[in-house]
N, C-alpha and C. Protein backbone atom coordinates (compact mmCIF):
# COMPACT_ATOMS: atom_id res chain seq x y z
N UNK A 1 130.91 118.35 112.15
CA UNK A 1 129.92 117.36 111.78
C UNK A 1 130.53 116.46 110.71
N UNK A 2 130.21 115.40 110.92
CA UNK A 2 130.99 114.18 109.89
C UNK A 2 130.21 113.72 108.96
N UNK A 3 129.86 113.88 108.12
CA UNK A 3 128.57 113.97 107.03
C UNK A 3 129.46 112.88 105.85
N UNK A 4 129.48 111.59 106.30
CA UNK A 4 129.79 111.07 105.07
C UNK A 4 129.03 110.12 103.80
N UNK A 5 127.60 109.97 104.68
CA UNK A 5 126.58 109.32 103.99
C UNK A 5 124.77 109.77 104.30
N UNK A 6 124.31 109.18 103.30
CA UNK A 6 123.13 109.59 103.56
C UNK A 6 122.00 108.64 104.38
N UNK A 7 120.45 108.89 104.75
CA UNK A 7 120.32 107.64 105.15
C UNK A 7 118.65 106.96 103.78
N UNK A 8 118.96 106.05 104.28
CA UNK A 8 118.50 105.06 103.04
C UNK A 8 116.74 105.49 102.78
N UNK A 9 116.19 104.91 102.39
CA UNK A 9 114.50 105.07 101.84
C UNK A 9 114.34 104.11 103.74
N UNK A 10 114.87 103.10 103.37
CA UNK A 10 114.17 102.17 104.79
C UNK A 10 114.61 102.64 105.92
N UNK A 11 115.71 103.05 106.22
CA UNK A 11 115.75 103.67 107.74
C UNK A 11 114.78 104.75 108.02
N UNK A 12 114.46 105.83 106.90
CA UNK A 12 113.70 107.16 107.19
C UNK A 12 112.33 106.53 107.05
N UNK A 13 112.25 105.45 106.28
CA UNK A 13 110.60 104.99 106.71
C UNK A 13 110.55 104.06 107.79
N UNK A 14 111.79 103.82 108.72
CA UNK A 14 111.63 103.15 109.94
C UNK A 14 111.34 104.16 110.83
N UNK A 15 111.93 105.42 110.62
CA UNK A 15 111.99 106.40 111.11
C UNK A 15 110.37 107.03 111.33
N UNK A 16 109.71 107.33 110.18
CA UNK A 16 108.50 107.98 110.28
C UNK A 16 107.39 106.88 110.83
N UNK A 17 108.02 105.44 110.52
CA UNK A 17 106.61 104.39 111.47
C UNK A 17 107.07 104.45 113.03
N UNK A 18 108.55 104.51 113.73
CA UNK A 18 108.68 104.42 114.86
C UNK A 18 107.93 106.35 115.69
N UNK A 19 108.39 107.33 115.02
CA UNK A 19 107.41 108.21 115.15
C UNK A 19 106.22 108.17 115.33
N UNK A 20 105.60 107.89 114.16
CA UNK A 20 103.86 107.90 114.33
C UNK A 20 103.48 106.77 115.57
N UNK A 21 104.14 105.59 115.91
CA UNK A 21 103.49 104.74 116.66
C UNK A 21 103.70 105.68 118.51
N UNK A 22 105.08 106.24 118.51
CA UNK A 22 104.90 107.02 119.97
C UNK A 22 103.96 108.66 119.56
N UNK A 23 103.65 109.18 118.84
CA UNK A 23 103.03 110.09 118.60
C UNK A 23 101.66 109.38 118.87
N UNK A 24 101.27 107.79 118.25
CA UNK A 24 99.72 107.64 118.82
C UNK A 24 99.97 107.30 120.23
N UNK A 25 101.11 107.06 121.04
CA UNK A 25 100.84 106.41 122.47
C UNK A 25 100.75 107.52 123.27
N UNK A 26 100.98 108.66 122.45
CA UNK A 26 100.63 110.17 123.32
C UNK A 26 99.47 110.82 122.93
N UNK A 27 98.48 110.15 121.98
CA UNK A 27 97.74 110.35 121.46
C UNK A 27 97.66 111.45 120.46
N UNK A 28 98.82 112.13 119.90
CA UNK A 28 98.89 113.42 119.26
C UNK A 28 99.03 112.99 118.05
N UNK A 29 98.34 113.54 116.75
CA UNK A 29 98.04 114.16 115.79
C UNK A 29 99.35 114.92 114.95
N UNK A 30 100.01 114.29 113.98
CA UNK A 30 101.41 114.79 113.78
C UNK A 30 101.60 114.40 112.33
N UNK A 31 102.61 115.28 111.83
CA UNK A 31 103.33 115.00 110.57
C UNK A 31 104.70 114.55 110.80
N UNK A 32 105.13 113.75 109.88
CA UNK A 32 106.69 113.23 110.31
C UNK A 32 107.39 113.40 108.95
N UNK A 33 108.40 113.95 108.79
CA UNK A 33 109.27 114.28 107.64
C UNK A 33 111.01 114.11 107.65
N UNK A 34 111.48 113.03 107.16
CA UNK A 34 112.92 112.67 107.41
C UNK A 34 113.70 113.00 105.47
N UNK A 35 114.62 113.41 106.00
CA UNK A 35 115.59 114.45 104.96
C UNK A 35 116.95 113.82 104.81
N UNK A 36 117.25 113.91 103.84
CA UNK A 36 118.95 113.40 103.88
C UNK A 36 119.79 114.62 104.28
N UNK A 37 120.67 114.54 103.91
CA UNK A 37 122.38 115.18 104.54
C UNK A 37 122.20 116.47 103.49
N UNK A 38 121.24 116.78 102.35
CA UNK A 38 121.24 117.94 101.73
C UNK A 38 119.87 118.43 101.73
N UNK A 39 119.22 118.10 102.74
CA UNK A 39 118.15 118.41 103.09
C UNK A 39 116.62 117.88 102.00
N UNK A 40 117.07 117.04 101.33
CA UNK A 40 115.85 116.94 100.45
C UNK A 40 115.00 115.72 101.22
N UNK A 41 113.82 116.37 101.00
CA UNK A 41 112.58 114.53 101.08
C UNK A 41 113.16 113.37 100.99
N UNK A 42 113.03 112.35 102.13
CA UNK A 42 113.05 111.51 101.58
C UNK A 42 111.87 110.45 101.81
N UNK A 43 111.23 111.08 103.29
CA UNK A 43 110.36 109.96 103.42
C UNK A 43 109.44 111.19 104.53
N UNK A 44 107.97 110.57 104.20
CA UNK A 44 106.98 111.91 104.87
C UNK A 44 105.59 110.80 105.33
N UNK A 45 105.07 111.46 106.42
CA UNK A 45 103.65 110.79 107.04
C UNK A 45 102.89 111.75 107.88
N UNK A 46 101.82 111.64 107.60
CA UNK A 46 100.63 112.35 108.62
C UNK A 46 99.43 111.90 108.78
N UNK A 47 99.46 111.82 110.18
CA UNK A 47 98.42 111.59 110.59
C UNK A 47 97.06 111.40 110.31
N UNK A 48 95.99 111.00 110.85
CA UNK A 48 94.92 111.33 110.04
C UNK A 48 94.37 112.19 111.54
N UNK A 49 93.93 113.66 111.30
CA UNK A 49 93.65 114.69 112.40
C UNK A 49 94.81 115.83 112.00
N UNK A 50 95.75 115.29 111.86
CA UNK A 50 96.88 116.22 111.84
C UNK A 50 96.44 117.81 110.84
N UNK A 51 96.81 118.76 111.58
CA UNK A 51 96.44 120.01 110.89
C UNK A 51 97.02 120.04 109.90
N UNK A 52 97.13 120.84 108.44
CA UNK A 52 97.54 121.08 107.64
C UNK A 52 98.48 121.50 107.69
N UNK A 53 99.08 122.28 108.84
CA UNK A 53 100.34 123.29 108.60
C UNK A 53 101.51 122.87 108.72
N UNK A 54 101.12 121.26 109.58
CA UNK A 54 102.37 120.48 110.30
C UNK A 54 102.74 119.88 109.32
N UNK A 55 102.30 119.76 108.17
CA UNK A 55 103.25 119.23 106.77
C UNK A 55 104.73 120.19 106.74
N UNK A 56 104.60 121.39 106.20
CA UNK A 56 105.24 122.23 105.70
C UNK A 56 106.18 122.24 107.18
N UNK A 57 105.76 122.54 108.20
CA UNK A 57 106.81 122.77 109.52
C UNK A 57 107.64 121.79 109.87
N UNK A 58 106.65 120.22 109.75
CA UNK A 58 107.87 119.36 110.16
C UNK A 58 108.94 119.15 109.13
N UNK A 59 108.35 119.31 107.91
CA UNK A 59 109.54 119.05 106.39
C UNK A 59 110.49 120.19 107.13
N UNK A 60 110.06 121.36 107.42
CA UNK A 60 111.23 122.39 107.75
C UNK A 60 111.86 122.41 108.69
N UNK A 61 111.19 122.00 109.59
CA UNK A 61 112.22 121.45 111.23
C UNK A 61 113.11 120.20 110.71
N UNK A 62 112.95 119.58 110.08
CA UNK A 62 113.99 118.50 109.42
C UNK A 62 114.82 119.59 108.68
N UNK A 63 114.44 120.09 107.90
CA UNK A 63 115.56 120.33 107.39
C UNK A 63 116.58 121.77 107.91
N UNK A 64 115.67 122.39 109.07
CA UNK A 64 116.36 123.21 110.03
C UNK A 64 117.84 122.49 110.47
N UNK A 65 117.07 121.83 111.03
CA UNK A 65 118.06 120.49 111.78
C UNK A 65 119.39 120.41 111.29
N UNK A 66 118.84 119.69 109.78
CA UNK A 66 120.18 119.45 109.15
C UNK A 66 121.07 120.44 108.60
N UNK A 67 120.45 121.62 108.40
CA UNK A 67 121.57 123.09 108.02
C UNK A 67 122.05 123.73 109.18
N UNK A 68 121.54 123.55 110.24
CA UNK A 68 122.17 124.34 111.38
C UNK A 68 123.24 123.04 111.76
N UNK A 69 123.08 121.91 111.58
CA UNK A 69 124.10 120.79 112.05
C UNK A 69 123.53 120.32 113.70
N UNK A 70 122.08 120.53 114.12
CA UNK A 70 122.08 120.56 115.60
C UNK A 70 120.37 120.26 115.80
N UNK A 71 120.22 120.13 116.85
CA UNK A 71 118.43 119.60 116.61
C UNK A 71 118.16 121.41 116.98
N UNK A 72 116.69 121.55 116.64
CA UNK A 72 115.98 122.99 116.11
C UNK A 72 115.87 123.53 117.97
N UNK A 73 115.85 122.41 118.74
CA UNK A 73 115.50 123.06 120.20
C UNK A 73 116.60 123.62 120.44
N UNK A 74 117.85 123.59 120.09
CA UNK A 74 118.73 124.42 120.03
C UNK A 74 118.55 126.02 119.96
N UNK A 75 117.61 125.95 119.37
CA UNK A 75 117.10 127.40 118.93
C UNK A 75 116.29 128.31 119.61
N UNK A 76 115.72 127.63 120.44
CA UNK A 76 114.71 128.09 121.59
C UNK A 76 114.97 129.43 121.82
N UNK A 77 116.67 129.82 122.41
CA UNK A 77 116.61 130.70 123.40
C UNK A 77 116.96 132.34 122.09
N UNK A 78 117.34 131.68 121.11
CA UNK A 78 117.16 132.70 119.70
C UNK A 78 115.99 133.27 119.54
N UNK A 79 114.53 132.42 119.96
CA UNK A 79 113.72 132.84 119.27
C UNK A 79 112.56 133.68 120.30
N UNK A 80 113.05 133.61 121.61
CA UNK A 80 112.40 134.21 122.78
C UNK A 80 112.14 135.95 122.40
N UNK A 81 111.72 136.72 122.85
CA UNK A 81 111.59 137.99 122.92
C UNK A 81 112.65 138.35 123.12
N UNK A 82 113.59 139.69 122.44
CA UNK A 82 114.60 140.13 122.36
C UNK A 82 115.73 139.43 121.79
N UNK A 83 115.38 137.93 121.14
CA UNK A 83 116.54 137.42 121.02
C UNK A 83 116.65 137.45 119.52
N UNK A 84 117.57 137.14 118.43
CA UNK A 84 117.80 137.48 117.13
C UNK A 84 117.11 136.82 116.51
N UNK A 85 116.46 135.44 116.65
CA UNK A 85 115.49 135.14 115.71
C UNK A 85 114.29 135.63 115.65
N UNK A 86 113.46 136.31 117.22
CA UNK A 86 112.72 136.30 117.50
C UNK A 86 111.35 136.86 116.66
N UNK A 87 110.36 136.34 115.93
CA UNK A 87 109.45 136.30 115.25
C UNK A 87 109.49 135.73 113.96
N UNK A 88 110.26 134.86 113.77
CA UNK A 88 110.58 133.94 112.94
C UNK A 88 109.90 132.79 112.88
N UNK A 89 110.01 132.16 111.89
CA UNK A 89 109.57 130.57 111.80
C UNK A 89 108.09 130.34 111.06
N UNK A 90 106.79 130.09 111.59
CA UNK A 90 106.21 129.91 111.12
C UNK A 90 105.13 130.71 110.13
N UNK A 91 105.68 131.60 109.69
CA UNK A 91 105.64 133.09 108.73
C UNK A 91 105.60 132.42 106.88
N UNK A 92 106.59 131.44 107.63
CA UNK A 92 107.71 131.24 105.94
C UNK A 92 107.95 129.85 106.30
N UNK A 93 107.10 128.72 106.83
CA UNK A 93 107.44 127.51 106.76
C UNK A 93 107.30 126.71 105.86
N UNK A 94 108.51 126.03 105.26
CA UNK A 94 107.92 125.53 104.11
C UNK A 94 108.92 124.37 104.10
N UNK A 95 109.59 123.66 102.51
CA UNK A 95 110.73 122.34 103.35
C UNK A 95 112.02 123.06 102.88
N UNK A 96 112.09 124.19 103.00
CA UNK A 96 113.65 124.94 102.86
C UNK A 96 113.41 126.24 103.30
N UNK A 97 112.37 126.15 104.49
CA UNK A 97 112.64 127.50 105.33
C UNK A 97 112.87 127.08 106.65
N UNK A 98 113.63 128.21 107.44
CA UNK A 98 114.17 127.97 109.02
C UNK A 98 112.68 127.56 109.56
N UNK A 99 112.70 127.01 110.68
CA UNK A 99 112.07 126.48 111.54
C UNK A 99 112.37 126.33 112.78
N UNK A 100 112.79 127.27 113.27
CA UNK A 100 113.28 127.26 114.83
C UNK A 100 113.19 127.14 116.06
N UNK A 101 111.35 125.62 116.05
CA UNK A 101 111.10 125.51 117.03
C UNK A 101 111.43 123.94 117.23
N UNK A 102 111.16 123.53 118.66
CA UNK A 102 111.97 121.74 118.93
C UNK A 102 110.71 121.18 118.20
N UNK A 103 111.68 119.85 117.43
CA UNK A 103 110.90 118.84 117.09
C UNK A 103 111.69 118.19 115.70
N UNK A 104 112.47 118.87 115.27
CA UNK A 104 113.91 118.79 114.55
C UNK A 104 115.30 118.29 114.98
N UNK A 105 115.62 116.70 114.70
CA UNK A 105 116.25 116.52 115.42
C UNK A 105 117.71 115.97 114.02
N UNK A 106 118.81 115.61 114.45
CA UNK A 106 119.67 114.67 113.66
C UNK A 106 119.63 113.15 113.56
N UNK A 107 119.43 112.58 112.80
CA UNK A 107 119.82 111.37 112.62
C UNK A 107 121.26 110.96 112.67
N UNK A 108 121.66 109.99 113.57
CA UNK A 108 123.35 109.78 113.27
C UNK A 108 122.87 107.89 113.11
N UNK A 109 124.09 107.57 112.70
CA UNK A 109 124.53 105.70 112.13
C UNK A 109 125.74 106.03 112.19
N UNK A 110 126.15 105.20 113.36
CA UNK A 110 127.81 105.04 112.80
C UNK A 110 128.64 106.04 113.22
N UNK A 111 128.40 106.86 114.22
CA UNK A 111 128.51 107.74 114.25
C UNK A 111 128.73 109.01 113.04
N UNK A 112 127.88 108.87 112.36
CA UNK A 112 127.71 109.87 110.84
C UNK A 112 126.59 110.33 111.40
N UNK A 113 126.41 111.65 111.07
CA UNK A 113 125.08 112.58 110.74
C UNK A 113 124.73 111.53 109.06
N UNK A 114 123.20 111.11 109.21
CA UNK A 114 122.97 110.25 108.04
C UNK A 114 121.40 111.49 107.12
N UNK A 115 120.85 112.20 108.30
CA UNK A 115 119.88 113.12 107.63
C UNK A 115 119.04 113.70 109.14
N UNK A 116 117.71 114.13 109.01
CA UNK A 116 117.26 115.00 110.20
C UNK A 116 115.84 114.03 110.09
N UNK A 117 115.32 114.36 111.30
CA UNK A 117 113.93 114.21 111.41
C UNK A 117 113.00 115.25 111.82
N UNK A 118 111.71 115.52 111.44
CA UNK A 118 111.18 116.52 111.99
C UNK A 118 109.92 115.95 112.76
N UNK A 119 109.44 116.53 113.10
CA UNK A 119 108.18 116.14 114.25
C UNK A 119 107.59 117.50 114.33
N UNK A 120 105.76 117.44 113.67
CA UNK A 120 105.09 118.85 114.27
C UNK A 120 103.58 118.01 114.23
N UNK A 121 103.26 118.60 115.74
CA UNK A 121 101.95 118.46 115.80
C UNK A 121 101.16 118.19 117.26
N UNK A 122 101.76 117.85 117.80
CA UNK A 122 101.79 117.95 119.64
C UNK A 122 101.89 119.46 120.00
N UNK A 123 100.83 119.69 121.02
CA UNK A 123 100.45 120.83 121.69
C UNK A 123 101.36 121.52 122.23
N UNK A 124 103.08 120.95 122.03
CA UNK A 124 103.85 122.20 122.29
C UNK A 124 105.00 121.18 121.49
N UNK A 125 106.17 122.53 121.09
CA UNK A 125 107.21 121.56 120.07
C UNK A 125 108.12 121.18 120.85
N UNK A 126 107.95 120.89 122.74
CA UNK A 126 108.87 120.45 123.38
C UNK A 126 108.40 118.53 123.69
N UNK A 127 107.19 118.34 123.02
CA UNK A 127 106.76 116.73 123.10
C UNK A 127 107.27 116.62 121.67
N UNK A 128 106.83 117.42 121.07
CA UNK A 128 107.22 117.17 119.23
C UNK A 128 108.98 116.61 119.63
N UNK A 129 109.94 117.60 119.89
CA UNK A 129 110.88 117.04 120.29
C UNK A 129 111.13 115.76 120.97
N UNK A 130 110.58 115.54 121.92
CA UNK A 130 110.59 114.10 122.66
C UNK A 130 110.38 113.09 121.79
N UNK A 131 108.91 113.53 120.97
CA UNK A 131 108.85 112.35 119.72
C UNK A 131 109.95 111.91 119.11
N UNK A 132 110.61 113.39 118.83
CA UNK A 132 111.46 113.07 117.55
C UNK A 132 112.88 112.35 117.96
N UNK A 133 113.49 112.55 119.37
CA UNK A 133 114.52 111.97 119.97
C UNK A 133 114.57 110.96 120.29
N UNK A 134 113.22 109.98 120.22
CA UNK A 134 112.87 108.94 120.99
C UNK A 134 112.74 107.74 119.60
N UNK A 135 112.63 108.37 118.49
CA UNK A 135 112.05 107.83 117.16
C UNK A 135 113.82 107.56 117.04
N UNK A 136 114.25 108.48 116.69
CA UNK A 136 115.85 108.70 116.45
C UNK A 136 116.52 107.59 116.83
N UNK A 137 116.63 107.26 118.05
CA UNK A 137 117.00 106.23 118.93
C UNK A 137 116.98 104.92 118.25
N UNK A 138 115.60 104.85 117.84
CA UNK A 138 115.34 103.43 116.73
C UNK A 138 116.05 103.41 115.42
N UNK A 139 116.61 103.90 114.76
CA UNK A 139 116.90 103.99 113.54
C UNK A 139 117.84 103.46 113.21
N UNK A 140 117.45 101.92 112.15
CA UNK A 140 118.62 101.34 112.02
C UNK A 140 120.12 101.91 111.95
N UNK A 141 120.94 101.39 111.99
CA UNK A 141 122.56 101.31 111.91
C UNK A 141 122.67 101.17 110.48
N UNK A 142 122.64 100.42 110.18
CA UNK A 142 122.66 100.16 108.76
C UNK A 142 121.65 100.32 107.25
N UNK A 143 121.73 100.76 106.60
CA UNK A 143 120.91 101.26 105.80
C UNK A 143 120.70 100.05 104.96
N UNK A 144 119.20 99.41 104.78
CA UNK A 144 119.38 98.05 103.68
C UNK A 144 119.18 98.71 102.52
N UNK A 145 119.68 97.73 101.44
CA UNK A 145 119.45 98.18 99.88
C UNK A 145 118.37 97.54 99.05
């Protein structure tokens, strides 16, 4: 992973408005939480409906994201029955606990990892994911100052 910068206040809040606007065209109810390259806050939104819990999960699927180096659906087949994560995650969700379900994705610019995005709140974390890959896509190149 090539981690040489972070990404700015305005890309991660391009980030959490291009989110929330396909989260309302699916009509779902969501928190959005984008992290830099050391996992801290940088930019957060929720819904109005959105459950309470999807704060703490999407901050942590972001920052899943960015410590494993890989988006959280990666994790899927870890967390199935019999597999080593399995009963993990939303026990201990918080914005520096694992989170090992999809909806955690990477941000890249430039080809740099620039920080993660998270997505929780859609009726399964395989749309949360879609959100979050589809948001990703938008995110400026360049970080303004």
């Amino acid at each position: 992973m090539n981690v040489t910068a972070n990404i700015s206040l305005t890309q991660a809040e391009a980030l959490t408005a291009a989110a929330r606007g396909l989260a309302d065209e699916r009509g779902v109810a969501a928190a959005f939480a984008v992290v830099d390259t050391g996992g801290n806050l940088v930019a957060f939104a929720r819904t109005d409906g959105a459950n309470l819990i999807t704060i703490d999960t999407a901050i942590g699927k972001a920052f899943t994201a960015v410590s494993i180096g890989g988006d959280t659906t990666n994790l899927t087949p870890a967390i199935q029955p019999g597999g080593p994560l399995f009963g993990t995650g939303l026990v201990l969700a918080g914005s520096r606990s694992l989170v090992p379900y999809g909806g955690g994705v990477l941000i890249h610019a430039d080809g740099r990892v620039i920080g993660a995005l998270g997505v929780s709140g859609a009726p399964s974390s395989d749309v949360d994911h879609e959100i979050a890959i589809a948001a990703s896509a938008q995110v400026p190149t360049s970080p303004a100052r």
